[in-house]
N, C-alpha and C. Protein backbone atom coordinates (compact mmCIF):
# COMPACT_ATOMS: atom_id res chain seq x y z
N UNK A 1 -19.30 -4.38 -62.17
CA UNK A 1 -19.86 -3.12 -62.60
C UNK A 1 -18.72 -2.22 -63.04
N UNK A 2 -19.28 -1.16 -63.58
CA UNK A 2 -18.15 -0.38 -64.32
C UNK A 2 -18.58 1.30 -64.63
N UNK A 3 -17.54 1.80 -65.22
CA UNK A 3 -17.63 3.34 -65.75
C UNK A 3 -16.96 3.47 -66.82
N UNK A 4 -16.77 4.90 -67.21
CA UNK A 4 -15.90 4.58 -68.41
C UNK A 4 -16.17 6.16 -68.66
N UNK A 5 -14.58 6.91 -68.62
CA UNK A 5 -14.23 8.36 -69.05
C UNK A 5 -14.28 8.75 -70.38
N UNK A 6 -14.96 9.20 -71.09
CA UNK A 6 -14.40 9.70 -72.71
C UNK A 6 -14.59 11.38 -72.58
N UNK A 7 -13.49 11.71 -73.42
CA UNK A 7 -13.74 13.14 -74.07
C UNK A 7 -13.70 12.79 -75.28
N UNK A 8 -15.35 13.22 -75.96
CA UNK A 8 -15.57 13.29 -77.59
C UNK A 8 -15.77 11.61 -77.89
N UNK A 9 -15.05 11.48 -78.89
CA UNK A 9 -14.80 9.61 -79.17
C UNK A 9 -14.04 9.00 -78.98
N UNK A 10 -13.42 9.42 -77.91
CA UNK A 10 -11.93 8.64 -76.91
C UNK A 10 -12.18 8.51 -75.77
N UNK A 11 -12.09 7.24 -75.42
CA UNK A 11 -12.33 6.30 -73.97
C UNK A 11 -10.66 7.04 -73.56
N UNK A 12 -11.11 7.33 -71.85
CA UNK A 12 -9.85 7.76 -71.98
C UNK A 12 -9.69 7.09 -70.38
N UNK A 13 -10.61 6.79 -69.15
CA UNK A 13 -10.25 5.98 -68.28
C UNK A 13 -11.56 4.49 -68.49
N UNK A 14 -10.87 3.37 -67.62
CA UNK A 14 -12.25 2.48 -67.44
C UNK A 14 -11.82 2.38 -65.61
N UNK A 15 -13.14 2.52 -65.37
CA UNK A 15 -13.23 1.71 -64.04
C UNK A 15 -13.80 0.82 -63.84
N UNK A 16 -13.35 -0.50 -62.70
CA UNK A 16 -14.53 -1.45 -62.42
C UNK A 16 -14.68 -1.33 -61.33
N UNK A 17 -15.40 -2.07 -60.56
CA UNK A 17 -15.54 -2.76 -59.18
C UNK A 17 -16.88 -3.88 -58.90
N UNK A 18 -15.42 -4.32 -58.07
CA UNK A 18 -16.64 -5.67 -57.63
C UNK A 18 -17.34 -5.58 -56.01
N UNK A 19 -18.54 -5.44 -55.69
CA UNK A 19 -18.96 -5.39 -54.27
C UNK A 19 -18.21 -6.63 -53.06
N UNK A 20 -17.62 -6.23 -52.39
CA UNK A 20 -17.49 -7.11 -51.46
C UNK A 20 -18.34 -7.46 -50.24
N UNK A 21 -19.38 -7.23 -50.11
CA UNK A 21 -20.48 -7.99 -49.09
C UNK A 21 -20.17 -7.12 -47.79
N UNK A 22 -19.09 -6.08 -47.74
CA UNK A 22 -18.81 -5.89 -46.25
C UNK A 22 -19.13 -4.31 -46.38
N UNK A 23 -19.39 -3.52 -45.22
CA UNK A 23 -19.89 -2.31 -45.14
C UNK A 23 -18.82 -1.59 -45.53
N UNK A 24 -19.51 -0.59 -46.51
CA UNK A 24 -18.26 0.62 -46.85
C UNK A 24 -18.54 2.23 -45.60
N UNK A 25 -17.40 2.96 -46.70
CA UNK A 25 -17.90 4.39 -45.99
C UNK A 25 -17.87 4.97 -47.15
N UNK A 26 -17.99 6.34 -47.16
CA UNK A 26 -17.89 7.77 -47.57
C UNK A 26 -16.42 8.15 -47.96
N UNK A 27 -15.79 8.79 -49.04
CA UNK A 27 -14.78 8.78 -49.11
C UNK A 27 -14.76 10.16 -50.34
N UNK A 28 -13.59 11.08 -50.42
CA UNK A 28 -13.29 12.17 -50.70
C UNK A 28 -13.99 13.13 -50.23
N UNK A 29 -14.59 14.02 -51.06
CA UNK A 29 -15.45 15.54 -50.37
C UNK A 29 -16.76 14.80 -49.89
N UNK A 30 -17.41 13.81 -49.57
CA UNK A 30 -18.51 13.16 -48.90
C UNK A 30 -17.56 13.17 -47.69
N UNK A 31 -16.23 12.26 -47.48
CA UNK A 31 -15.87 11.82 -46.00
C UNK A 31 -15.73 13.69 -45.51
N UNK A 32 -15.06 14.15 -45.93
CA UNK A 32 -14.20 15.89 -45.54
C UNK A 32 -14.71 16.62 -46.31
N UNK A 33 -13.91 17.86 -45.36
CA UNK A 33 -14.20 18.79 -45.87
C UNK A 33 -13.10 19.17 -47.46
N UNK A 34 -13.32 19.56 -48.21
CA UNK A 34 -12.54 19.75 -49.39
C UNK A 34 -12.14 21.10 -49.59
N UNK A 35 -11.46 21.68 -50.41
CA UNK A 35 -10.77 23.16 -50.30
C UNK A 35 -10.96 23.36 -52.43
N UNK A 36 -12.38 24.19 -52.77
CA UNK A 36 -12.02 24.25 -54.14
C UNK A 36 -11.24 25.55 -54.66
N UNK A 37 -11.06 25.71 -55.78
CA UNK A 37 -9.72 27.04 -56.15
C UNK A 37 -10.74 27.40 -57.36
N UNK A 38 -11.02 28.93 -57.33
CA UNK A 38 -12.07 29.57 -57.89
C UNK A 38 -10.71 30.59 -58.91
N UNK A 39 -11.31 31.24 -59.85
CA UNK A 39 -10.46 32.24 -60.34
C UNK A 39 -9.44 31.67 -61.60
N UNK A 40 -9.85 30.97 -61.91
CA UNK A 40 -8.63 30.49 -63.38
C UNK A 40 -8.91 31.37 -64.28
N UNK A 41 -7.67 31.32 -65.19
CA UNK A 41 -7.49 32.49 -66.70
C UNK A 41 -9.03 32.37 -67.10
N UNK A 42 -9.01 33.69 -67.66
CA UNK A 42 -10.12 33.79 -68.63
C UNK A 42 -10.30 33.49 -69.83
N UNK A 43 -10.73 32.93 -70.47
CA UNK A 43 -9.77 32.95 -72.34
C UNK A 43 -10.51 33.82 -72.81
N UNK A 44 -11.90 34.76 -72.31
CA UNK A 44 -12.35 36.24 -73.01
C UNK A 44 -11.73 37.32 -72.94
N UNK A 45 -10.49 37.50 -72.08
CA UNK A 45 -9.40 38.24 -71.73
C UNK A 45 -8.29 38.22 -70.98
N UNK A 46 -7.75 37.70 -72.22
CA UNK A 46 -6.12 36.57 -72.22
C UNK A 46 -5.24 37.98 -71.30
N UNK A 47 -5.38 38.81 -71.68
CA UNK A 47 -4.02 40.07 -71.10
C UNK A 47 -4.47 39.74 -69.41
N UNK A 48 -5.50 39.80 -68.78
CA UNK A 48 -5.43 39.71 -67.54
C UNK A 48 -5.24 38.44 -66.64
N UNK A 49 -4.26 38.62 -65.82
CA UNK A 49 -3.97 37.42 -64.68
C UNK A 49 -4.98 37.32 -63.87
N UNK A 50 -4.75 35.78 -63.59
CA UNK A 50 -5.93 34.95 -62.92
C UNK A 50 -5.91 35.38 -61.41
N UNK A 51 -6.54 35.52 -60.76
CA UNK A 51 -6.58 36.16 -59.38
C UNK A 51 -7.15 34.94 -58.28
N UNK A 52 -6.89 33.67 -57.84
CA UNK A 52 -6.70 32.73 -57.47
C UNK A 52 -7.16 33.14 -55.90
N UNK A 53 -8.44 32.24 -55.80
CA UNK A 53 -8.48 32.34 -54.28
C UNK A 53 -9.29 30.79 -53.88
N UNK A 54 -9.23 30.72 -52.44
CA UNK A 54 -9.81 29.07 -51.97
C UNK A 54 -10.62 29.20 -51.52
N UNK A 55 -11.43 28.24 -51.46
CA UNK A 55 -12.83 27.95 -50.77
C UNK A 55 -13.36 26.99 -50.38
N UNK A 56 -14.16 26.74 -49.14
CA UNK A 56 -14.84 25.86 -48.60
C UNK A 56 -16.12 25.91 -48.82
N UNK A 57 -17.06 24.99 -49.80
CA UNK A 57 -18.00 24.71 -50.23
C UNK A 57 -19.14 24.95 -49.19
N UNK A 58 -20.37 25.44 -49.21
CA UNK A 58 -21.46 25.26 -48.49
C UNK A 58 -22.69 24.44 -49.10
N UNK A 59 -22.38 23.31 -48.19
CA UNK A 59 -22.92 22.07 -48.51
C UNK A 59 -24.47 22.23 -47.26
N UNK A 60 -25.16 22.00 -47.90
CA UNK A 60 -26.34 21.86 -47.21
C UNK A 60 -27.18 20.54 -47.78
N UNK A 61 -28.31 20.29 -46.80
CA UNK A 61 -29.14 18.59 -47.07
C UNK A 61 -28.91 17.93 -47.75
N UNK A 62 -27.75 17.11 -47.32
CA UNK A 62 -26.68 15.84 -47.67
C UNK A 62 -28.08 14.93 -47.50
N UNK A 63 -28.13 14.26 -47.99
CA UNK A 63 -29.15 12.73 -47.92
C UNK A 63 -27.90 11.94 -49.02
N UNK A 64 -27.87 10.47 -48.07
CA UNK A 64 -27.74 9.55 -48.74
C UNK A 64 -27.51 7.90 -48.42
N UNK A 65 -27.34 7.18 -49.15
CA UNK A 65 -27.96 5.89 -48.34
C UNK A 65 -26.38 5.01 -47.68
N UNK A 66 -26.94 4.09 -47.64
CA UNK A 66 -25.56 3.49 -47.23
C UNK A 66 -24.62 2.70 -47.90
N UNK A 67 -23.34 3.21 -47.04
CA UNK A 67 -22.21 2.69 -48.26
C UNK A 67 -21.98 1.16 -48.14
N UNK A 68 -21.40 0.99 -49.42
CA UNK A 68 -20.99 -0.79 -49.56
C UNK A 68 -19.52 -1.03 -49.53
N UNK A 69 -18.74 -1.92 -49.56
CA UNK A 69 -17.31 -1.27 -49.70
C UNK A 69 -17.42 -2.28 -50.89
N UNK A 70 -15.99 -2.02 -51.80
CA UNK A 70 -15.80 -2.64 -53.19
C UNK A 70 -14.59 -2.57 -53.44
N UNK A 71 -14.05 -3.60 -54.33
CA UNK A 71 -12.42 -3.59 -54.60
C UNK A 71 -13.01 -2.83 -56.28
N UNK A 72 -11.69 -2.33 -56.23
CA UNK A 72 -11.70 -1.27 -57.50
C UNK A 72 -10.44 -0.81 -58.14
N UNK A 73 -10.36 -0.91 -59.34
CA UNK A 73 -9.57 -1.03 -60.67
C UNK A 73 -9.62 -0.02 -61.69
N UNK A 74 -8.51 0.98 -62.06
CA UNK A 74 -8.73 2.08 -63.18
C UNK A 74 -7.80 1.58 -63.90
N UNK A 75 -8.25 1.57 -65.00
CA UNK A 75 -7.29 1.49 -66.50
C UNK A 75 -7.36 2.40 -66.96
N UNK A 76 -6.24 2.86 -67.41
CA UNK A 76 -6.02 4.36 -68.36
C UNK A 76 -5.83 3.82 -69.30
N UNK A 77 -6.85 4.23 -70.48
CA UNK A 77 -6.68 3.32 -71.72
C UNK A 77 -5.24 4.21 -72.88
N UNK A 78 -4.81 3.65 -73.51
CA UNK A 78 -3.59 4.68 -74.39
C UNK A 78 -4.31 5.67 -74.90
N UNK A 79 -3.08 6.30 -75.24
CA UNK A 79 -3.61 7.51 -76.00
C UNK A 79 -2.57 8.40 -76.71
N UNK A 80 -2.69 8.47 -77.87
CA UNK A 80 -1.82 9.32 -78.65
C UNK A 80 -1.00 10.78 -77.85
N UNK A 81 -1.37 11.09 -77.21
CA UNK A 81 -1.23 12.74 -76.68
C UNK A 81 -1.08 12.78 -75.19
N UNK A 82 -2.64 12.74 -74.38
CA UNK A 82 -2.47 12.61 -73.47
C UNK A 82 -1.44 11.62 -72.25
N UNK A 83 -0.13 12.45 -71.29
CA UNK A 83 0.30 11.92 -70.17
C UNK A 83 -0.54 10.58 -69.31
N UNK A 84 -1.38 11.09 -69.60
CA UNK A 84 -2.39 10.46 -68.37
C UNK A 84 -2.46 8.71 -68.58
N UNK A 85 -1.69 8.38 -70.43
CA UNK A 85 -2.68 7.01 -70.69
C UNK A 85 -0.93 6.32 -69.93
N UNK A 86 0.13 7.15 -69.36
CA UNK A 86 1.25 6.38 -69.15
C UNK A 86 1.20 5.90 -67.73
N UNK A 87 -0.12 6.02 -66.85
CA UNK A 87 -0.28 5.43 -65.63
C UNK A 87 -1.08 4.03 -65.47
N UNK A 88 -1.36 3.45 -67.09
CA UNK A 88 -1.81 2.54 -66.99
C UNK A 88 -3.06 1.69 -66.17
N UNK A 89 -2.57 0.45 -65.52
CA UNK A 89 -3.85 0.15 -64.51
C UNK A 89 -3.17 0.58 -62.73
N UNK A 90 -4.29 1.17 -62.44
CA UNK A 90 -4.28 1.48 -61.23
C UNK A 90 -5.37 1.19 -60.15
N UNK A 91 -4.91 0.57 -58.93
CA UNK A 91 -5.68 -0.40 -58.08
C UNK A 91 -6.13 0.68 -56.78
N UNK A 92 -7.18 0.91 -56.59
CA UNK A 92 -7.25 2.13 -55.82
C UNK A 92 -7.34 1.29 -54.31
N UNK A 93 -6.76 2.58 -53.42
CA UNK A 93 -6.58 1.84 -51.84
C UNK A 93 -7.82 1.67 -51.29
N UNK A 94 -8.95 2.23 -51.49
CA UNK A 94 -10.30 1.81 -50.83
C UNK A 94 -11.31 2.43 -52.04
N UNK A 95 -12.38 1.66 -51.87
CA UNK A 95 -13.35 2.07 -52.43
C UNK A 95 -14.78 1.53 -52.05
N UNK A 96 -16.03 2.52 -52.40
CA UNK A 96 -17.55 2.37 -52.21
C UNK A 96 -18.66 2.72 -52.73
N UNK A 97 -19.10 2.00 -52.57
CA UNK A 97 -20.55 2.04 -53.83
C UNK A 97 -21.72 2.93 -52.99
N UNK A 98 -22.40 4.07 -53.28
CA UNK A 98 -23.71 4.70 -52.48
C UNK A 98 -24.22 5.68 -53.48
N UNK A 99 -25.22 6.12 -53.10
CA UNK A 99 -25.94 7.36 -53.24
C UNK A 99 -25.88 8.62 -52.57
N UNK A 100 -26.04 9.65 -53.26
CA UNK A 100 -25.80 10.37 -52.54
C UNK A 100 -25.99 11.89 -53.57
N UNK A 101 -27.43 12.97 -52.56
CA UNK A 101 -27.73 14.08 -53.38
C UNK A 101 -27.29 15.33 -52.11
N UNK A 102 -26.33 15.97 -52.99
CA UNK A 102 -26.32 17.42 -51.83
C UNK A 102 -26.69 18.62 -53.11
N UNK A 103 -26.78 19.91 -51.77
CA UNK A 103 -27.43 20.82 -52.13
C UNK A 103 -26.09 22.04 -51.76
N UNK A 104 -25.44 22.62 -52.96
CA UNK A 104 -24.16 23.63 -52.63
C UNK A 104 -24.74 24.87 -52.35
N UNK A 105 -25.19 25.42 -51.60
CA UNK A 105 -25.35 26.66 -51.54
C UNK A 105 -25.06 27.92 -51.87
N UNK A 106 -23.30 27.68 -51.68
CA UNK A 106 -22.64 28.50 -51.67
C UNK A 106 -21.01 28.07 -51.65
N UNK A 107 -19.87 29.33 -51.50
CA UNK A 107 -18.85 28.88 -50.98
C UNK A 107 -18.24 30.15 -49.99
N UNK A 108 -17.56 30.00 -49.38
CA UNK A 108 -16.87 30.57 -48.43
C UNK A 108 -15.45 30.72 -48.29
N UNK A 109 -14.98 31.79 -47.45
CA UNK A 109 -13.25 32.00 -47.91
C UNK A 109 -12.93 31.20 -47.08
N UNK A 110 -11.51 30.53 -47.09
CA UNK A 110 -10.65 29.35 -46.64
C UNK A 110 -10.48 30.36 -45.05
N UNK A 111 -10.62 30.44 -43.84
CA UNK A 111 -9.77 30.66 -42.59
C UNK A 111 -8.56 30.93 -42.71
N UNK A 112 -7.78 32.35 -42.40
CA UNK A 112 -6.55 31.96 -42.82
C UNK A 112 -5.88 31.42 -40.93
């Protein structure tokens, strides 16, 4: 099975993976908690600085089924411009196949 990144008419990552028969988990902002960064430049008013603050997502009625685990493969396909096509193929340290619908509510300031 597979994916495949484009902006416009440029493939710009591929992923595969193959199921391995053995139970997965949950992995990035599904396993943890995650920290997002709100506040980037504006481009409707370039003169003012970006005012940068963090946040912890409010995640409410997570449903989702169960994970599979899977070996998994990114190719960064070339690319004229973009840095990104000089990381080539990359073999990720774990990976898993599931479903999964949440509901963001909201977000909240980081604890200092």
């Amino acid at each position: 099975m597979g994916a495949t990144l484009a902006v416009k008419d440029r493939r710009l990552i591929e992923a595969t993976f193959k199921l391995t028969g053995d139970v997965g988990r949950p992995y990035g902002f599904l396993a943890n908690k995650t920290i997002g960064t709100i506040g980037w430049p504006d481009l409707t008013q370039p003169a003012l600085k970006p005012e940068l603050s963090w946040v912890l997502p409010d995640i409410q009625g997570k449903v989702s089924s169960d994970w599979h685990d899977a070996a998994a493969t990114i190719h960064v396909l070339p690319h004229p411009v973009e840095e990104l096509s000089l990381l080539g193929e990359l073999k990720a340290e774990g990976a898993s196949v599931g479903w999964v619908g949440i509901t963001v509510m909201g977000a909240q300031p980081v604890p200092a």
